[in-house]
Protein backbone atom coordinates (compact mmCIF):
# COMPACT_ATOMS: atom_id res chain seq x y z
CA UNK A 1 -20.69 -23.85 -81.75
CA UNK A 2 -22.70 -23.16 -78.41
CA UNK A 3 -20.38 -25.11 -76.35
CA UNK A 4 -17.06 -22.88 -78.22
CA UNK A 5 -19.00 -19.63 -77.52
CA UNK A 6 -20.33 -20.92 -73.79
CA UNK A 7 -16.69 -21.52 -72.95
CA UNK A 8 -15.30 -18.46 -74.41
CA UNK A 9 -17.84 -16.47 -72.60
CA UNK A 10 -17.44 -18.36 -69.21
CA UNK A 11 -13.65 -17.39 -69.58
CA UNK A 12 -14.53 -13.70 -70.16
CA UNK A 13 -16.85 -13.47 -67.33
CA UNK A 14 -13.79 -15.35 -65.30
CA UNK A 15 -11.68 -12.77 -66.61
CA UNK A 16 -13.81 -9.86 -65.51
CA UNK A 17 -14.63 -11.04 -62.06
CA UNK A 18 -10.71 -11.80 -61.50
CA UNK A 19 -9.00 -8.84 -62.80
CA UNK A 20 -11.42 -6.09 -62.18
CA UNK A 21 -12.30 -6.60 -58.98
CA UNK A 22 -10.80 -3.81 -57.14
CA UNK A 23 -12.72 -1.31 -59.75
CA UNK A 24 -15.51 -2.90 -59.76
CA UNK A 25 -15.76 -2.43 -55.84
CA UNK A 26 -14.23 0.88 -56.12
CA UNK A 27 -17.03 1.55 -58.45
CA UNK A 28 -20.03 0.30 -56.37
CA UNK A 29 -17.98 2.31 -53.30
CA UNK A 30 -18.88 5.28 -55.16
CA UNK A 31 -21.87 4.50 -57.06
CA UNK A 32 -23.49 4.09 -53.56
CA UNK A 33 -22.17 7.40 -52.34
CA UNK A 34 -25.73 8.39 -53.81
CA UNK A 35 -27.92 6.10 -52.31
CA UNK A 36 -26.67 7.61 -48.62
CA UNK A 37 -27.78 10.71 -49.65
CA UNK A 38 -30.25 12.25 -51.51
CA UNK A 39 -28.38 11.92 -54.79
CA UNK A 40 -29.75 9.35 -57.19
CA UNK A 41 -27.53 7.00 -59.96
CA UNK A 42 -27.75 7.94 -63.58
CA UNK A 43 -27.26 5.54 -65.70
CA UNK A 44 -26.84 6.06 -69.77
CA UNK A 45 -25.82 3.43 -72.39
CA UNK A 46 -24.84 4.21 -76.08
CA UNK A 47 -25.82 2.13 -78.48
CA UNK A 48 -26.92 -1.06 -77.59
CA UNK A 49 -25.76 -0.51 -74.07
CA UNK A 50 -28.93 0.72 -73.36
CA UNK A 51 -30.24 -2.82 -72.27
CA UNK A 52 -27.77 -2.47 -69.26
CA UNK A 53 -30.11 0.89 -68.67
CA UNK A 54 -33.26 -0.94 -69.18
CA UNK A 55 -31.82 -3.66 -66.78
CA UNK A 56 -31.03 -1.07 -64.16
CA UNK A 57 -33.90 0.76 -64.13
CA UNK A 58 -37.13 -1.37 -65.19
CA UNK A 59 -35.50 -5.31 -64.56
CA UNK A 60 -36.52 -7.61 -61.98
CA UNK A 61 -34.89 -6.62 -59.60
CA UNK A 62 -33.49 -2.81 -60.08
CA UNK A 63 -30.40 -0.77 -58.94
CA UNK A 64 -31.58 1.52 -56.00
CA UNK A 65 -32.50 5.36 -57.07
CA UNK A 66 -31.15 4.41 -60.97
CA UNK A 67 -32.86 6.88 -63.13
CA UNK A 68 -31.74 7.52 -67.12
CA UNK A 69 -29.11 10.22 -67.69
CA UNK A 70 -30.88 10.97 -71.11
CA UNK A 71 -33.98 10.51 -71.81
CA UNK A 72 -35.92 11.45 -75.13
CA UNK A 73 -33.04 13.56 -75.77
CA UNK A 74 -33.11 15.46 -73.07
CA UNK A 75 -30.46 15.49 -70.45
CA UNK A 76 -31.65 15.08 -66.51
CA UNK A 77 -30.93 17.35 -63.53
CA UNK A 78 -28.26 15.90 -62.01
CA UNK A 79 -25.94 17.10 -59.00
CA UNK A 80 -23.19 16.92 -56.46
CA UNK A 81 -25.30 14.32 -54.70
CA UNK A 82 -25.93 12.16 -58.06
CA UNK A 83 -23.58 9.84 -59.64
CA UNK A 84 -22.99 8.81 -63.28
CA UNK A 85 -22.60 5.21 -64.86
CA UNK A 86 -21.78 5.43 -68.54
CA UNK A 87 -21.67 2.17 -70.30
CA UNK A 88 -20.16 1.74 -74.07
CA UNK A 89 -19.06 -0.82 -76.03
CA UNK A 90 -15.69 0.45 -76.40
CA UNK A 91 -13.08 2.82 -74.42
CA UNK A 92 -12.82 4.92 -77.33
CA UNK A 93 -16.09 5.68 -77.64
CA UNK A 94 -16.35 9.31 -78.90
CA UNK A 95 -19.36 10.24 -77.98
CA UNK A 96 -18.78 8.42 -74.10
CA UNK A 97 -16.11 10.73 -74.09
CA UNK A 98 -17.27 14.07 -75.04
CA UNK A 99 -20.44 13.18 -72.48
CA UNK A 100 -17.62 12.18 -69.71
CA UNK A 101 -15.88 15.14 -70.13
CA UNK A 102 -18.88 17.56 -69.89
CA UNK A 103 -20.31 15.89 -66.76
CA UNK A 104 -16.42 16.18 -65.05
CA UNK A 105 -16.35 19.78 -65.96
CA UNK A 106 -19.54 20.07 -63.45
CA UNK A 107 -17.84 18.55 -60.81
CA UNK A 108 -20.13 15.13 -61.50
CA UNK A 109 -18.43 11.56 -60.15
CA UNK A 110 -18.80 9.10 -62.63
CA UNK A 111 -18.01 5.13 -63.42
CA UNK A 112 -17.29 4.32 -66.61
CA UNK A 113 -18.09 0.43 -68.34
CA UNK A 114 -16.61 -0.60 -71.68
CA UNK A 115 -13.89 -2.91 -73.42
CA UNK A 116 -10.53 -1.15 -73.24
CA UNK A 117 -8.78 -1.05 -76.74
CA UNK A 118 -6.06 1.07 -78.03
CA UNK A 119 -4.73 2.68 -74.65
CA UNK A 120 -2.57 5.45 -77.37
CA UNK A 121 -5.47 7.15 -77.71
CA UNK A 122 -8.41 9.09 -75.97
CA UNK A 123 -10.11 6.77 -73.68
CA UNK A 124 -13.16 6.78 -71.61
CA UNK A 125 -11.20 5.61 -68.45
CA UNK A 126 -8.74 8.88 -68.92
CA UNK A 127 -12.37 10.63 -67.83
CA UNK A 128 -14.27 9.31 -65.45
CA UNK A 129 -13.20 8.24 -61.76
CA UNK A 130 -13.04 4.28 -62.24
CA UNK A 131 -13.56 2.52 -65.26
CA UNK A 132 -14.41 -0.98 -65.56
CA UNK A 133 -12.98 -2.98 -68.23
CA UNK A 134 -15.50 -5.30 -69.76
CA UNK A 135 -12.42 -6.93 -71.42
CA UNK A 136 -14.57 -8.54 -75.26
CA UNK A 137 -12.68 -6.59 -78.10
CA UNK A 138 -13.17 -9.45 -80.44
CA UNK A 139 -15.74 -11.72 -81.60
CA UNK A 140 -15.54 -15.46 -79.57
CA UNK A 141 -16.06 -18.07 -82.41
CA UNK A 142 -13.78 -18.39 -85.23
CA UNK A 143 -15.17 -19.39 -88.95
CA UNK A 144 -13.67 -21.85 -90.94
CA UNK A 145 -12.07 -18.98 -93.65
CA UNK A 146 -10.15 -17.37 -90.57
CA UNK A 147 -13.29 -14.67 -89.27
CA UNK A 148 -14.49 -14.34 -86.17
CA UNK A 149 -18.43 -14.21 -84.99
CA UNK A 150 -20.56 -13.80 -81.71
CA UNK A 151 -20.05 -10.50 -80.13
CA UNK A 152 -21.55 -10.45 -76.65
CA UNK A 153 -20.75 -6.90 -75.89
CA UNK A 154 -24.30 -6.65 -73.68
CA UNK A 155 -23.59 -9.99 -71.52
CA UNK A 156 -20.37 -9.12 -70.50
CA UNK A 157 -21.52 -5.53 -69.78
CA UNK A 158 -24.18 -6.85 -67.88
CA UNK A 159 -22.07 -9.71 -66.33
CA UNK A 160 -20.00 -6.54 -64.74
CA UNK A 161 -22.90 -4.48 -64.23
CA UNK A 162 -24.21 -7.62 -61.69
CA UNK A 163 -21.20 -7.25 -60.11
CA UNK A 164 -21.42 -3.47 -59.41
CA UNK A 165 -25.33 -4.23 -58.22
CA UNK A 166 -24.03 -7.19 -55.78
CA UNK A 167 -21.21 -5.13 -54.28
CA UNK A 168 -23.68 -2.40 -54.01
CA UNK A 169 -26.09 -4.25 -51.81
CA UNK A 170 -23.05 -5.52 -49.77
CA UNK A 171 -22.38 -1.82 -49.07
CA UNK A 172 -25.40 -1.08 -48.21
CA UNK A 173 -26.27 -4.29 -45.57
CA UNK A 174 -23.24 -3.57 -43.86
CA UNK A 175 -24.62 0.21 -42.81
């Protein structure tokens, strides 16, 4: 079962890295519009898209100026200098959007990270300025009575996270 889910994975990272690569350096383009100035990137995960957060902000090797949006409940000062990266499991997220659309009524610039499904609706990429499709909507493996299991939501979030990071630092050696 490791090698199914390995491959599966491998494709969706492939997938990512292929078809989102204009947001994703349209993303780190504007995620790094802070780190020129004196504007810092906040960073908030629902869910257990909070380990892209902890990545970001207490990993190895962290994103520049990435603070939490929300912490203990309480929301940070941010402004026109800041930028936003929300990151959900899915585009129709309600509570990613209702946050999206009350930073955008302040003017705020945000990136958005989740799985799109079920463009009919309200989505998180109708409200934020580029959205990055993670692409996982269903689980990888499938069971013998016709299920599905294995739902690495976090790896490919963070797969596309490390490519907002890398393009960031590419921005940044070339000034």
């Amino acid at each position: 079962m490791l090698k199914i889910f390995m491959t599966q994975l491998s494709g969706y990272f492939k997938k990512i890295a292929e078809q989102e690569e204009f947001h994703l350096e349209d993303g780190a383009r504007l995620l790094a519009q802070a780190l020129f100035g004196d504007g810092h990137i906040f960073l908030h995960g629902f869910n257990e898209m909070e380990a892209i957060v902890l990545e970001a902000t207490m990993g190895q090797e962290p994103m520049p100026k990435a603070k939490k949006l929300i912490e203990n409940g309480t929301m940070a000062e941010v402004d026109e200098t800041d930028r936003i990266l929300l990151i959900t499991r899915f585009s129709h997220d309600k509570e990613a959007i209702s946050l999206a659309q009350q930073l955008k009524e302040r003017g705020l610039q945000i990136v958005g990270l989740s799985a799109v499904v079920d463009e009919t609706n309200a989505s998180l990429a109708d409200y934020v300025d580029v959205h990055i499709d993670t692409k996982l909507v269903k689980p990888l493996i499938p069971d013998e009575d016709g299920s599905r299991f294995g739902f690495p939501a976090v790896m490919t979030a963070l797969f596309a996270y490390y490519g907002l990071l890398f393009t960031i630092k590419e921005i940044l050696d070339e000034y």
